[in-house]
C-alpha atoms as a PDB file:
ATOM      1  CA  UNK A   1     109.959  66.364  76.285  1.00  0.00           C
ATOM      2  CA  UNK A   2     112.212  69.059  74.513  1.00  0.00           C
ATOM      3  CA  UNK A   3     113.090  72.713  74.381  1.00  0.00           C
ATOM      4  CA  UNK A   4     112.518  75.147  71.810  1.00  0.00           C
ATOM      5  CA  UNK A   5     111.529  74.448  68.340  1.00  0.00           C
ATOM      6  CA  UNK A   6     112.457  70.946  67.416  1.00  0.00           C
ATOM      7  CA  UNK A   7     111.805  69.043  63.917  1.00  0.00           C
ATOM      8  CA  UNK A   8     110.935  65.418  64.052  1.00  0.00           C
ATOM      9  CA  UNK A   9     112.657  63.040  61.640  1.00  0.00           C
ATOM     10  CA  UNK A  10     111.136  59.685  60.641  1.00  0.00           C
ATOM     11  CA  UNK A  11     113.887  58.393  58.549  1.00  0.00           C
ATOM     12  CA  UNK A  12     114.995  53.962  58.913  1.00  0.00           C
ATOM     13  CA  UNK A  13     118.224  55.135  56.792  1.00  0.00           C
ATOM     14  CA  UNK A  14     120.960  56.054  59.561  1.00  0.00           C
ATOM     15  CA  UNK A  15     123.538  57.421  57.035  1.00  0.00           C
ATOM     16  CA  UNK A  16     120.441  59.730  55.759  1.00  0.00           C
ATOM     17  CA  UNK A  17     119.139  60.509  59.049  1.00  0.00           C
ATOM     18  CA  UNK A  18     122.590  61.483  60.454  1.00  0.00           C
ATOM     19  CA  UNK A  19     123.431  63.789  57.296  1.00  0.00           C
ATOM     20  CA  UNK A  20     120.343  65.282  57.356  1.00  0.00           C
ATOM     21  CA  UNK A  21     120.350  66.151  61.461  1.00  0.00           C
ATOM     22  CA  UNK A  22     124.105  67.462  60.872  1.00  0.00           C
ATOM     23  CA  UNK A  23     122.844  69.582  58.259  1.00  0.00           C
ATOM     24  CA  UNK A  24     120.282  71.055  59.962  1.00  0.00           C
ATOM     25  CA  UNK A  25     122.794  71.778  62.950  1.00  0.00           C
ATOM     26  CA  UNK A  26     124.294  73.388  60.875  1.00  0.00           C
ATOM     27  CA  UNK A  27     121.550  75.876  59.462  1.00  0.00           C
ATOM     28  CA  UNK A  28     120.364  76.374  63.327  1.00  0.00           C
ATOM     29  CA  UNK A  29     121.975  75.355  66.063  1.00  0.00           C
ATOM     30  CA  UNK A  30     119.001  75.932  68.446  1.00  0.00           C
ATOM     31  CA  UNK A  31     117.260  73.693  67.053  1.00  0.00           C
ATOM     32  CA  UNK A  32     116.830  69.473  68.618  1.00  0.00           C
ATOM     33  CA  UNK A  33     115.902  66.982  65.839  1.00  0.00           C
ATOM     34  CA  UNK A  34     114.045  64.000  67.337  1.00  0.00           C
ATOM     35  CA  UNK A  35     114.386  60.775  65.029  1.00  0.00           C
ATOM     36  CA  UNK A  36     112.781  57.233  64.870  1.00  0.00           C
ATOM     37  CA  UNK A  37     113.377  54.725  62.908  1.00  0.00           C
ATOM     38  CA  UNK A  38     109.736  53.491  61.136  1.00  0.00           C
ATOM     39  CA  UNK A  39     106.644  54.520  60.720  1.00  0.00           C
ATOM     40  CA  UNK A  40     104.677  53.219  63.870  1.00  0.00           C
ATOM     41  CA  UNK A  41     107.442  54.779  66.324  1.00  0.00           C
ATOM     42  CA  UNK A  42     106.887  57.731  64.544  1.00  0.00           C
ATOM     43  CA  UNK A  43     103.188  57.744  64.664  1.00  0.00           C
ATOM     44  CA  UNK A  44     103.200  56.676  68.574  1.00  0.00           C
ATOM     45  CA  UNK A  45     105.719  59.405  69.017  1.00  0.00           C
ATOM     46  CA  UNK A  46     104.149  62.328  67.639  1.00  0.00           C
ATOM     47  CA  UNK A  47     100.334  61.430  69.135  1.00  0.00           C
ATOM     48  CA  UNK A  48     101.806  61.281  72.845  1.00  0.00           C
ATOM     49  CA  UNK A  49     102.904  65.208  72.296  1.00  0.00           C
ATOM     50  CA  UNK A  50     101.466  67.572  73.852  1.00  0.00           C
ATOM     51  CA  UNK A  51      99.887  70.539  71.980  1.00  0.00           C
ATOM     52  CA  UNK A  52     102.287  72.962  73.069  1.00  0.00           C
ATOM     53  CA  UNK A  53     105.434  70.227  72.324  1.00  0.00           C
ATOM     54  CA  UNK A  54     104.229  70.254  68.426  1.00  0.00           C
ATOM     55  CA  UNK A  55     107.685  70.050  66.108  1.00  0.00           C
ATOM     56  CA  UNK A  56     108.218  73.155  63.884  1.00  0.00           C
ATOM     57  CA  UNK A  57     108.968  70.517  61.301  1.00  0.00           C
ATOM     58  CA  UNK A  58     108.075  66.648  60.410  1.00  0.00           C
ATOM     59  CA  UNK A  59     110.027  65.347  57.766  1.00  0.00           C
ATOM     60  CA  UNK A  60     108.993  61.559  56.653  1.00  0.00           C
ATOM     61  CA  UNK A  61     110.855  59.186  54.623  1.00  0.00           C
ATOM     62  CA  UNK A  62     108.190  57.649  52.193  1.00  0.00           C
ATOM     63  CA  UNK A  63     109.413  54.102  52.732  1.00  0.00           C
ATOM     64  CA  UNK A  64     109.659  53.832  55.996  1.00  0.00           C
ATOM     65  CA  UNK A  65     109.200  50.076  57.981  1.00  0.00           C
ATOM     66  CA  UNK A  66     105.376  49.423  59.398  1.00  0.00           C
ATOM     67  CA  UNK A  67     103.920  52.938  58.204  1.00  0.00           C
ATOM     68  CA  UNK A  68     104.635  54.597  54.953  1.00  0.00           C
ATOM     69  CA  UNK A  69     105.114  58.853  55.131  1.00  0.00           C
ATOM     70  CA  UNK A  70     101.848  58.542  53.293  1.00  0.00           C
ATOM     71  CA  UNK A  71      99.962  56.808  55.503  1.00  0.00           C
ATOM     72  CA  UNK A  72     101.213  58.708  58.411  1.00  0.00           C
ATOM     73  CA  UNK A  73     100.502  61.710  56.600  1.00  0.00           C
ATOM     74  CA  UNK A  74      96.550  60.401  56.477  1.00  0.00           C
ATOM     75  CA  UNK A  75      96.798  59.570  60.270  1.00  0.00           C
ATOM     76  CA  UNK A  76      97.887  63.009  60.674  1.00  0.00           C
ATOM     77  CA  UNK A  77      95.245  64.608  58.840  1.00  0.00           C
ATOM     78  CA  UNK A  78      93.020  63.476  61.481  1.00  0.00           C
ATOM     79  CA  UNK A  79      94.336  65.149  64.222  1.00  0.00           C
ATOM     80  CA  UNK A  80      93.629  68.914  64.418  1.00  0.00           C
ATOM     81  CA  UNK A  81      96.973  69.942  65.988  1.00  0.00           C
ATOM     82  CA  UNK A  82      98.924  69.184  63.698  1.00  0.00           C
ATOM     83  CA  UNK A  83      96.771  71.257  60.740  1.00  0.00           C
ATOM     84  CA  UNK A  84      99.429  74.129  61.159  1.00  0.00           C
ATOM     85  CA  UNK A  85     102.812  72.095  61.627  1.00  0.00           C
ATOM     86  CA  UNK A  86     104.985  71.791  58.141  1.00  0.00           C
ATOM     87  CA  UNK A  87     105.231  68.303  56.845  1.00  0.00           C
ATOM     88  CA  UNK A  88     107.753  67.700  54.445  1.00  0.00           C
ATOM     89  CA  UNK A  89     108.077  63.651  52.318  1.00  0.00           C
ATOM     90  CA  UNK A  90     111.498  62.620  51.512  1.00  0.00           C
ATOM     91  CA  UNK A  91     112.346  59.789  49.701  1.00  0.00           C
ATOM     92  CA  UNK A  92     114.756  58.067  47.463  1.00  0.00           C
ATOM     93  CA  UNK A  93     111.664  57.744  44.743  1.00  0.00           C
ATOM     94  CA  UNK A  94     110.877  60.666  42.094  1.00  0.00           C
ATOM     95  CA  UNK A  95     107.291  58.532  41.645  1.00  0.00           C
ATOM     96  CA  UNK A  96     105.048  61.374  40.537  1.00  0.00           C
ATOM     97  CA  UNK A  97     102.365  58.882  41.761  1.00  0.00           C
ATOM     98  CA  UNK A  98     103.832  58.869  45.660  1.00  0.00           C
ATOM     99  CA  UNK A  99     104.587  62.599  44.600  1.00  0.00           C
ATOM    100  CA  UNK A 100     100.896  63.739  44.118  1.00  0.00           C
ATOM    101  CA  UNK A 101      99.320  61.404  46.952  1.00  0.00           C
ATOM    102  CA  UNK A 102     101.757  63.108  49.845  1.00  0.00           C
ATOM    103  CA  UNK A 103     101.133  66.649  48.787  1.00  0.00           C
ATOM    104  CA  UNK A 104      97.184  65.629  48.679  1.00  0.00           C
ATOM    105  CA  UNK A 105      97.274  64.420  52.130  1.00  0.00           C
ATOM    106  CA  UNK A 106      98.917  67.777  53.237  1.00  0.00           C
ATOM    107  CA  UNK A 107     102.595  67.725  52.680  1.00  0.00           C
ATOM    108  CA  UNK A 108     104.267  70.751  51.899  1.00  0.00           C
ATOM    109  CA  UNK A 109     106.779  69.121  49.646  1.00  0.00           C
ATOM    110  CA  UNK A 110     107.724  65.882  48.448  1.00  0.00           C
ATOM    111  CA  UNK A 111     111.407  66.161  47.811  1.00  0.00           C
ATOM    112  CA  UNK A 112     113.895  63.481  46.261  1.00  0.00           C
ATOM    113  CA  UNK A 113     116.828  62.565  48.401  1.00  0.00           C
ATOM    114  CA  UNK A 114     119.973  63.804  46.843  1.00  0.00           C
ATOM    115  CA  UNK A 115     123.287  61.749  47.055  1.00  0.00           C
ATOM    116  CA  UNK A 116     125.837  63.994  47.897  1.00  0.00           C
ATOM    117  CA  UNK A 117     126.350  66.466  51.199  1.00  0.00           C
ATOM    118  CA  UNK A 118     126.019  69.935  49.406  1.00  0.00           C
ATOM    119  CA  UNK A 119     122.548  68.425  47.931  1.00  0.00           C
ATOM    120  CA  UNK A 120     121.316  67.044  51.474  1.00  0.00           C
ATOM    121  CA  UNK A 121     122.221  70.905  52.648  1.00  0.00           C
ATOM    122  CA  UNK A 122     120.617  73.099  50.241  1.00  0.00           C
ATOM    123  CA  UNK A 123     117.386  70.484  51.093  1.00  0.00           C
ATOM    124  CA  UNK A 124     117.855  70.837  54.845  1.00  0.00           C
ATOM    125  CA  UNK A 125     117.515  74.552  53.912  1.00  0.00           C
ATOM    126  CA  UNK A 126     114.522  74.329  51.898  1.00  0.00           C
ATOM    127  CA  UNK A 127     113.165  72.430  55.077  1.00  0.00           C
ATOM    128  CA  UNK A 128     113.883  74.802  57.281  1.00  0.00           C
ATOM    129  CA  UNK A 129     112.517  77.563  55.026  1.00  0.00           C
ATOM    130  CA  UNK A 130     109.189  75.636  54.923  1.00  0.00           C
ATOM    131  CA  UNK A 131     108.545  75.108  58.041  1.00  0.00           C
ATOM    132  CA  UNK A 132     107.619  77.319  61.057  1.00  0.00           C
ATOM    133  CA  UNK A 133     110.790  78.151  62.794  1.00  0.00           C
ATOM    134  CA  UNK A 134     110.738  81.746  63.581  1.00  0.00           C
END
């Protein structure tokens, strides 16, 4: 499906998702971000990968259409593969509530969506600083 390390962005926002993949151009250049659009896409997507296809990074919108980051998150949980990939929850929401129930189902971070470019930057960084690109 892809080359080299590659995040995958669940994110039904298009002016988030395209800040956030310029930003991580940005950071990396040799790194592909693969987006969809809701949660069930997202899901489908990331079960027909193969092992050796796993992202680096999966960053999920909390509120996304059909599937919530949380309850991909649990569906995740349930596959073994992706125990070691990073999984980061974004979301427009500081809810300590959605807060604790993503980092309980394994997220690395649940981080607030800032609303201006230098804020969506320093978070793509944090990301990328997260997650398993070597």
């Amino acid at each position: 499906m892809t080359q080299g390390p590659f995040i995958f962005l669940a994110e039904d926002d298009i002016d988030d998702q395209e800040l956030l993949v310029e930003a991580f151009a940005q950071l990396d250049n040799t790194i592909s971000v693969t987006t969809v659009n809701n949660g069930k896409k997202a899901l489908s997507f990331l079960e027909n990968l193969s092992h050796e296809e796993n992202p680096c990074l999966i960053v999920l919108d909390y509120n996304l259409p059909e599937l919530s980051g949380a309850e991909i998150l649990e569906r995740l949980n349930r596959m073994k593969r992706f125990e070691e990939v990073t999984k980061v929850v974004w979301s427009t929401s500081n809810s300590p509530v959605y807060e604790q129930l993503c980092l309980e189902l394994g997220a690395k971070a649940y981080l607030v969506k800032p609303n201006d470019i230098l804020g969506i930057n320093r978070l793509a960084e944090l990301m990328l600083q997260l997650s398993t690109v070597k």
